[in-house]
C-alpha atoms as a PDB file:
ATOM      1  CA  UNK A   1     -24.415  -5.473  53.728  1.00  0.00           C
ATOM      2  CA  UNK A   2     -23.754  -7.109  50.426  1.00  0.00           C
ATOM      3  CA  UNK A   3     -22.276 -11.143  50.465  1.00  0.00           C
ATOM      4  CA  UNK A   4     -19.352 -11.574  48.469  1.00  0.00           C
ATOM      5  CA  UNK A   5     -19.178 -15.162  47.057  1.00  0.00           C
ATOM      6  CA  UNK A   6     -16.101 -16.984  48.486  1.00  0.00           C
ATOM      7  CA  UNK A   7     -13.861 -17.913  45.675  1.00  0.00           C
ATOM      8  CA  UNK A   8     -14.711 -21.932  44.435  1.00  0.00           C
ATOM      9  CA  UNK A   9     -12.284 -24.532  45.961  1.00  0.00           C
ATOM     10  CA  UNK A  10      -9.600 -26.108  44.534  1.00  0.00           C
ATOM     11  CA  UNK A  11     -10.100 -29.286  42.982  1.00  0.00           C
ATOM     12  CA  UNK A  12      -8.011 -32.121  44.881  1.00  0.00           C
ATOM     13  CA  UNK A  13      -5.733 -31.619  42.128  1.00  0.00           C
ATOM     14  CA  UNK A  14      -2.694 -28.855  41.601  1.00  0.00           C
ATOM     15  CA  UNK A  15       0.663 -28.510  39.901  1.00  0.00           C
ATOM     16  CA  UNK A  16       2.993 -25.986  39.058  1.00  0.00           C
ATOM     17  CA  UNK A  17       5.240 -26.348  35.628  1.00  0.00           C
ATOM     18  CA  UNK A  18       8.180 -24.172  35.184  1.00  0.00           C
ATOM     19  CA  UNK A  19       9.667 -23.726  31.701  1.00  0.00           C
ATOM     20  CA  UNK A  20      13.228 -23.639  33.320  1.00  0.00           C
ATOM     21  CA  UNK A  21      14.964 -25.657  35.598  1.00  0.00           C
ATOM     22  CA  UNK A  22      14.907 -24.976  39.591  1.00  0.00           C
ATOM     23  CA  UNK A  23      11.755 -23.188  39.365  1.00  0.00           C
ATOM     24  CA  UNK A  24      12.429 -20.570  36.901  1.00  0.00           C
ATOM     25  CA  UNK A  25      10.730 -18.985  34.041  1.00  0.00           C
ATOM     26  CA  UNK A  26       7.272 -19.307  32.865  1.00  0.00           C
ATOM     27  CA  UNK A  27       5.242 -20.537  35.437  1.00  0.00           C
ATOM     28  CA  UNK A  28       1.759 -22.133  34.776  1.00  0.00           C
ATOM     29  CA  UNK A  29      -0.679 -23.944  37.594  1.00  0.00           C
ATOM     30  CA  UNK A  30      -3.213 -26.521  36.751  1.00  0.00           C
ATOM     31  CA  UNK A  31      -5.706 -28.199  38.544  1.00  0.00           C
ATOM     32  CA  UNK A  32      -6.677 -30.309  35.828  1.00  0.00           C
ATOM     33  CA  UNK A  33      -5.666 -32.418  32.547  1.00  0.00           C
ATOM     34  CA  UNK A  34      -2.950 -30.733  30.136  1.00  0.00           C
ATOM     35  CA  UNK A  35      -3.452 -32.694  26.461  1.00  0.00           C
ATOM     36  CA  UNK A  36      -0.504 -29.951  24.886  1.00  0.00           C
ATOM     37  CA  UNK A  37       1.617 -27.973  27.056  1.00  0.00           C
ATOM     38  CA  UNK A  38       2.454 -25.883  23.894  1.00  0.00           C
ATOM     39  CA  UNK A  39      -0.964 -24.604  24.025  1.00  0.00           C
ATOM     40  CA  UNK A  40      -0.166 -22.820  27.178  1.00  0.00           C
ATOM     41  CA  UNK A  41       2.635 -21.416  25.876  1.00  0.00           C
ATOM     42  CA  UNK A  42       5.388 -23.251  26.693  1.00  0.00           C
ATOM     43  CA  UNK A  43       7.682 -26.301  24.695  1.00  0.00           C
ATOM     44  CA  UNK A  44       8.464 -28.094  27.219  1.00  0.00           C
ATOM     45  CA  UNK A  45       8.792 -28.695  31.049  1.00  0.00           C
ATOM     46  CA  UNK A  46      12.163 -27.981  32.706  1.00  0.00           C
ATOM     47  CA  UNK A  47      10.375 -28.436  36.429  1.00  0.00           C
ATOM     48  CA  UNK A  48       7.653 -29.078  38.364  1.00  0.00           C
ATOM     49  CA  UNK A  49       5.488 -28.897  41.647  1.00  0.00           C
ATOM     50  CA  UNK A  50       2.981 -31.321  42.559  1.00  0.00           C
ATOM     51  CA  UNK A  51       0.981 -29.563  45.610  1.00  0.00           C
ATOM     52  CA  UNK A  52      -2.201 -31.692  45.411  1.00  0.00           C
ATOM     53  CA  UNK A  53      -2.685 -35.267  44.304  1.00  0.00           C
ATOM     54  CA  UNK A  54      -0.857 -37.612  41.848  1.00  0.00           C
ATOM     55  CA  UNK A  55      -0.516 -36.887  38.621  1.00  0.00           C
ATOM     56  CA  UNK A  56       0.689 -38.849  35.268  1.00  0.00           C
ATOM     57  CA  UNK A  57       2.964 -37.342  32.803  1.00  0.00           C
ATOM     58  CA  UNK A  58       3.718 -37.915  29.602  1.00  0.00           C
ATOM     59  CA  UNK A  59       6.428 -37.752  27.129  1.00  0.00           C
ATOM     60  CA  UNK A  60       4.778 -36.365  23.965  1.00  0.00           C
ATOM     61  CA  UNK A  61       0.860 -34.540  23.543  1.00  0.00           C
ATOM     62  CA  UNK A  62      -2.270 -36.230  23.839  1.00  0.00           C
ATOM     63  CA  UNK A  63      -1.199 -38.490  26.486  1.00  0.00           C
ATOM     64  CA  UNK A  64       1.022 -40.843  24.778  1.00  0.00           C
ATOM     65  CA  UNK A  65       4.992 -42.003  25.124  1.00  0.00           C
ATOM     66  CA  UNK A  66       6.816 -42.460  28.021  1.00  0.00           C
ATOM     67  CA  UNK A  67       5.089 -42.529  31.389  1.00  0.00           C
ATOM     68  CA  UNK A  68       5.991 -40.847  34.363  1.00  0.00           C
ATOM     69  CA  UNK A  69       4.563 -40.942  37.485  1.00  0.00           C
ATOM     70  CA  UNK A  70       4.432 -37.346  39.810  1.00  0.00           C
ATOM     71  CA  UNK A  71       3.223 -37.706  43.396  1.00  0.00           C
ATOM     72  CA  UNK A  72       3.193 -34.741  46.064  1.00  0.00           C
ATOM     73  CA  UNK A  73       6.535 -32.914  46.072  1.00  0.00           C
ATOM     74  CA  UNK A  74       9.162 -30.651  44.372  1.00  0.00           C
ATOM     75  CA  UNK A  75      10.649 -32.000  41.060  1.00  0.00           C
ATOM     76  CA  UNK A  76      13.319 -29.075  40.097  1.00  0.00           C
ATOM     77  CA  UNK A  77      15.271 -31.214  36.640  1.00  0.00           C
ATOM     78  CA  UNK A  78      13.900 -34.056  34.366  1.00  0.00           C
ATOM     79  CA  UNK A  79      15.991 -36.359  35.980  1.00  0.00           C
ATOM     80  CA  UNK A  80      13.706 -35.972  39.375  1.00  0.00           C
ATOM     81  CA  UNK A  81      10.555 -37.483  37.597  1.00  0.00           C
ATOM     82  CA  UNK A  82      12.343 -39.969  35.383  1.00  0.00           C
ATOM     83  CA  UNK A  83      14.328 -41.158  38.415  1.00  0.00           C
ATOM     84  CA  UNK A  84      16.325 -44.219  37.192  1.00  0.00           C
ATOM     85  CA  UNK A  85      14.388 -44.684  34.149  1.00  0.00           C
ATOM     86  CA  UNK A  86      16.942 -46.920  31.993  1.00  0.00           C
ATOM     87  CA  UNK A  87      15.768 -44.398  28.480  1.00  0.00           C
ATOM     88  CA  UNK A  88      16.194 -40.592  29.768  1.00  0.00           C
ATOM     89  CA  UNK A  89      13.633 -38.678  28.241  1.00  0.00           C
ATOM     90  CA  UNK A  90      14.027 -35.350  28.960  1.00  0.00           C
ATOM     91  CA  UNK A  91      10.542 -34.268  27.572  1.00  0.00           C
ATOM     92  CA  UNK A  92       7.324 -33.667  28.981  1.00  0.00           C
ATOM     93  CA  UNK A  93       4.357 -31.565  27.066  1.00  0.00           C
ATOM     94  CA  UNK A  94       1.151 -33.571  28.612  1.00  0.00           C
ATOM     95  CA  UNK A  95      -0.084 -34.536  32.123  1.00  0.00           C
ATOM     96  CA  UNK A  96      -3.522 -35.342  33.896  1.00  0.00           C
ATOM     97  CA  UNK A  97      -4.480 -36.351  37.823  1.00  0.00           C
ATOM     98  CA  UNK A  98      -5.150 -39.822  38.956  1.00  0.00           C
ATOM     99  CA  UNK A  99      -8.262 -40.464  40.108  1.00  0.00           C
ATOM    100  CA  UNK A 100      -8.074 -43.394  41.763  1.00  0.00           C
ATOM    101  CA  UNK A 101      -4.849 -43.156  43.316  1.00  0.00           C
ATOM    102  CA  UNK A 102      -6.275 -44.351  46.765  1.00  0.00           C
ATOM    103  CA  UNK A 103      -2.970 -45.755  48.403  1.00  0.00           C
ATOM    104  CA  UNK A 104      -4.773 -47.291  51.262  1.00  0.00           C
ATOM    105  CA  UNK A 105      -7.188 -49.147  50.011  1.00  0.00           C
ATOM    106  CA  UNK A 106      -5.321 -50.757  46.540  1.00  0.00           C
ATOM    107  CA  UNK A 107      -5.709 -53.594  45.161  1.00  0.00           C
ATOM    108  CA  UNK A 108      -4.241 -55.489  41.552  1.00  0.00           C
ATOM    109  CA  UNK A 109      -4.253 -58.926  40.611  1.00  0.00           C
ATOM    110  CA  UNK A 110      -1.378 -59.673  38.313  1.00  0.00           C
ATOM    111  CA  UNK A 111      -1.590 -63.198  35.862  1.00  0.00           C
ATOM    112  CA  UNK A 112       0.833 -65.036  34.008  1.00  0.00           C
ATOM    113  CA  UNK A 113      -0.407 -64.593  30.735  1.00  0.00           C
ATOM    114  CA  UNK A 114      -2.299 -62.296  28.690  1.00  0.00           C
ATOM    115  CA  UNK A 115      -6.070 -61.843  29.220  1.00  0.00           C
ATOM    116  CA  UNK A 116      -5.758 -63.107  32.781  1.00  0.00           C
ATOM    117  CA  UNK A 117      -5.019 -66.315  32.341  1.00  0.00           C
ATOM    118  CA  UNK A 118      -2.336 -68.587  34.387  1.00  0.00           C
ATOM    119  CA  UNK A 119      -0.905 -68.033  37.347  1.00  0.00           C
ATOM    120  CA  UNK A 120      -2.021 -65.180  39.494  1.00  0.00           C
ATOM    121  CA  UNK A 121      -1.471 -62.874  42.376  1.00  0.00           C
ATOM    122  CA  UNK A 122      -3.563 -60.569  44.619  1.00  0.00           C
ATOM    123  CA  UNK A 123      -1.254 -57.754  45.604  1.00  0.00           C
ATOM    124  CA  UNK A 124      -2.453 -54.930  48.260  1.00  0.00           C
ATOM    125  CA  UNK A 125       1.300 -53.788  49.169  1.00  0.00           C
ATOM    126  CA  UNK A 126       4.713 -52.407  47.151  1.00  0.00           C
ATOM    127  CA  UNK A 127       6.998 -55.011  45.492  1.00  0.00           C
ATOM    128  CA  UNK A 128      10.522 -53.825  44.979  1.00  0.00           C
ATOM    129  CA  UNK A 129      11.418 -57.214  43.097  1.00  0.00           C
ATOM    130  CA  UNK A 130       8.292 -59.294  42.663  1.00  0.00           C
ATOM    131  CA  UNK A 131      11.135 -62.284  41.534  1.00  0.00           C
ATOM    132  CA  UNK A 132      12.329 -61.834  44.975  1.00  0.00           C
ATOM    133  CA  UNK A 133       8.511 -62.226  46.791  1.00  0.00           C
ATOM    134  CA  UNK A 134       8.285 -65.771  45.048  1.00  0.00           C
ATOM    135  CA  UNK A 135       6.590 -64.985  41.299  1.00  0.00           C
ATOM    136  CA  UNK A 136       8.127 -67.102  39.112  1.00  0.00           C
ATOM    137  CA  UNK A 137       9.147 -65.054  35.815  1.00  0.00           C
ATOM    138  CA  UNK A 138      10.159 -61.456  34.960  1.00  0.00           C
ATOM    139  CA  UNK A 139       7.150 -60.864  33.279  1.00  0.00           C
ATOM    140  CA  UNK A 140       3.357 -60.132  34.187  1.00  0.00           C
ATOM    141  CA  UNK A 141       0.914 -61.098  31.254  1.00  0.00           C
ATOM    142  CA  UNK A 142      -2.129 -59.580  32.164  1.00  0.00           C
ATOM    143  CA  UNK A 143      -3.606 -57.111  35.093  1.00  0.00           C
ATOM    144  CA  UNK A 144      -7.015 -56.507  37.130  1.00  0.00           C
ATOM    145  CA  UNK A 145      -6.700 -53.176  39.072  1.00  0.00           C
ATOM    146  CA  UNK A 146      -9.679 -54.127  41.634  1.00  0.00           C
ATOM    147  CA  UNK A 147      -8.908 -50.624  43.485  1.00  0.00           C
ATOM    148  CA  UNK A 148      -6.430 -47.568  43.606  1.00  0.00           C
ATOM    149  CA  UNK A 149      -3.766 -47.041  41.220  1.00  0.00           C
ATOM    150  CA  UNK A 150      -0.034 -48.906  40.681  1.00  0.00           C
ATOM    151  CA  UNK A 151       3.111 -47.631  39.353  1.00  0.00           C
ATOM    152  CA  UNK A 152       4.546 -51.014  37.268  1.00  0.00           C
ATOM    153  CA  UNK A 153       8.657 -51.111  36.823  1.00  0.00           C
ATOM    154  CA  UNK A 154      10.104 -52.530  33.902  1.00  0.00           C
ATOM    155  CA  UNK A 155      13.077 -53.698  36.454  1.00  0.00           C
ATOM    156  CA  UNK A 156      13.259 -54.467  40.473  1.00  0.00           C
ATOM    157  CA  UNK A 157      13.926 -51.953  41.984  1.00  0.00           C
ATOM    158  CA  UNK A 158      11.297 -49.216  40.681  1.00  0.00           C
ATOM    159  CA  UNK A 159      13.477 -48.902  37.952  1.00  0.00           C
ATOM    160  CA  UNK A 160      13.272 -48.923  34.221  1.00  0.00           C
ATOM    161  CA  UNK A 161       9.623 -47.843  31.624  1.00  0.00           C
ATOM    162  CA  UNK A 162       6.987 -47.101  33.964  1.00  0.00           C
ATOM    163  CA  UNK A 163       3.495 -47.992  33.120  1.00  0.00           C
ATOM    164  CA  UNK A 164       0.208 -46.356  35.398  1.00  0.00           C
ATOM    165  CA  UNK A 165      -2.105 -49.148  36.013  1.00  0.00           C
ATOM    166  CA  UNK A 166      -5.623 -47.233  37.728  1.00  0.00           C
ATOM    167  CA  UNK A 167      -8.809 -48.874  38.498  1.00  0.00           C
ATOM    168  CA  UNK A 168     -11.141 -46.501  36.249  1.00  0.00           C
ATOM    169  CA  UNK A 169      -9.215 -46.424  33.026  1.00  0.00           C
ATOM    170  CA  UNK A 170      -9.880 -49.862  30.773  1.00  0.00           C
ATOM    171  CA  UNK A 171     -12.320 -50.540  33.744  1.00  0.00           C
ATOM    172  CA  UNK A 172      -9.221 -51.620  35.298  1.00  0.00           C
ATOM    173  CA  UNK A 173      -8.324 -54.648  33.404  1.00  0.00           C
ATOM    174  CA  UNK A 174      -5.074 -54.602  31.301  1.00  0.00           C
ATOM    175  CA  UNK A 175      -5.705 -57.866  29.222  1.00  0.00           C
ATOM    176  CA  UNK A 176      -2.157 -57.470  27.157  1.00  0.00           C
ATOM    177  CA  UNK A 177       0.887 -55.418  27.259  1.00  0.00           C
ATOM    178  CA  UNK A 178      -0.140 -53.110  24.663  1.00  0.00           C
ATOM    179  CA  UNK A 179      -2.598 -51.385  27.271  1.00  0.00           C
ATOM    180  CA  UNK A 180      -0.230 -50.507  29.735  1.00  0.00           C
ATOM    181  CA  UNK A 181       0.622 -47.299  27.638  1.00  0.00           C
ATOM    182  CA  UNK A 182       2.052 -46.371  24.533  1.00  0.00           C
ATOM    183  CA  UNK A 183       5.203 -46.674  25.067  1.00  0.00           C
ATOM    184  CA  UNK A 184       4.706 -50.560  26.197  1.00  0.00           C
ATOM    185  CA  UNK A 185       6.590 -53.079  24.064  1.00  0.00           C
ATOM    186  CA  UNK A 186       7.255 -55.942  26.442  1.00  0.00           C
ATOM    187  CA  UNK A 187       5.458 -58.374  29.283  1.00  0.00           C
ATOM    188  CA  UNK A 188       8.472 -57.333  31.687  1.00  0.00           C
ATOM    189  CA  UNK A 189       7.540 -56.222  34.835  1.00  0.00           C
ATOM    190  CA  UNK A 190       9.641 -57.050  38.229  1.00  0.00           C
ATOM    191  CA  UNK A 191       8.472 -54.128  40.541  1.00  0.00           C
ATOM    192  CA  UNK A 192       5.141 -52.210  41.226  1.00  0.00           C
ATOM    193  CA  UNK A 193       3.640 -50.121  44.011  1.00  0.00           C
ATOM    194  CA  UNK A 194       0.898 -47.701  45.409  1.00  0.00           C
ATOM    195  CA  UNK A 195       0.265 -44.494  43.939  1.00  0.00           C
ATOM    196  CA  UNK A 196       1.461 -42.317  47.042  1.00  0.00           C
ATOM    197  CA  UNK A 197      -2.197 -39.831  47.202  1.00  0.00           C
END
């Protein structure tokens, strides 16, 4: 009797992009990074499933613009992934898993100023208004991702630009705004939390 070889897992990664809203139209799965959804085919991503792990999307190719962060669960219009993201972008044409999302076991240290100088804070739980928990400005100079992955909020409240700070990109230090993404243009930050794994 002849052994058939078992088909190769799936990674811990998968997601499902619709060209149309509600889960219609061209359909694609991935279980790993997109750098150009128009090389699949497609202009543009009306809706989304996220099956397996966490996932970062962006706004334009090659992993740059707006940030958006997609953990386990059905997304069926733009507005579901950019939430209450104060500069709708209804665009998204690149996307790649999180590694280190680990929401557990994570761990940032957030400073005052730019390349971790100043004041600073150990965090290992969600913020919804760090103002409110007793740091003393709206903004967050510099960050040390010791372990996991955060989700950073422009405003309290998860609200507002979001930025993906992860323990193995930069080696997990995010010395100045201009790391947190390409999209970055200001030290404001007033809400983080856990990447949900």
């Amino acid at each position: 009797m002849a052994l058939t070889n078992p088909m190769p897992p799936l990674g811990p990664w998968k997601l499902t992009v619709y060209d149309q809203e509600n889960f219609q139209g061209k359909r694609v799965e991935f279980t790993s990074s997109c750098q150009n959804i128009m090389e699949c085919g497609m202009d543009n991503i009306r809706s989304l499933k996220v099956e397996c792990g966490a996932w970062v999307g962006y706004e334009h190719s090659s992993y740059c613009g707006q940030q958006f962060i997609l953990e386990r669960g059905d997304y069926p219009r733009w507005e579901s992934w950019s939430g209450s993201n104060a500069y709708h972008i209804e665009r998204l044409t690149s996307f790649r898993p999180i590694c280190s999302a680990n929401h557990k076991e994570s761990k940032i240290t957030v400073f005052e100023c730019e390349n971790f100088i100043g004041h600073q804070w150990e965090i290992t739980d969600d913020y919804p208004s760090l103002q409110g928990m007793g740091w003393p400005s709206n903004e967050i100079g510099s960050m040390q991702v010791l372990s996991g992955a955060w989700v950073c909020y422009q405003y309290p409240g998860y609200r507002g630009f979001q930025y993906i700070m992860e323990c193995d990109h930069h080696g997990g230090e995010y010395k100045h705004y201009r790391e947190w993404g390409s999209h970055a243009q200001t030290f404001q930050v007033q809400s983080l939390r856990r990447v949900q794994q």
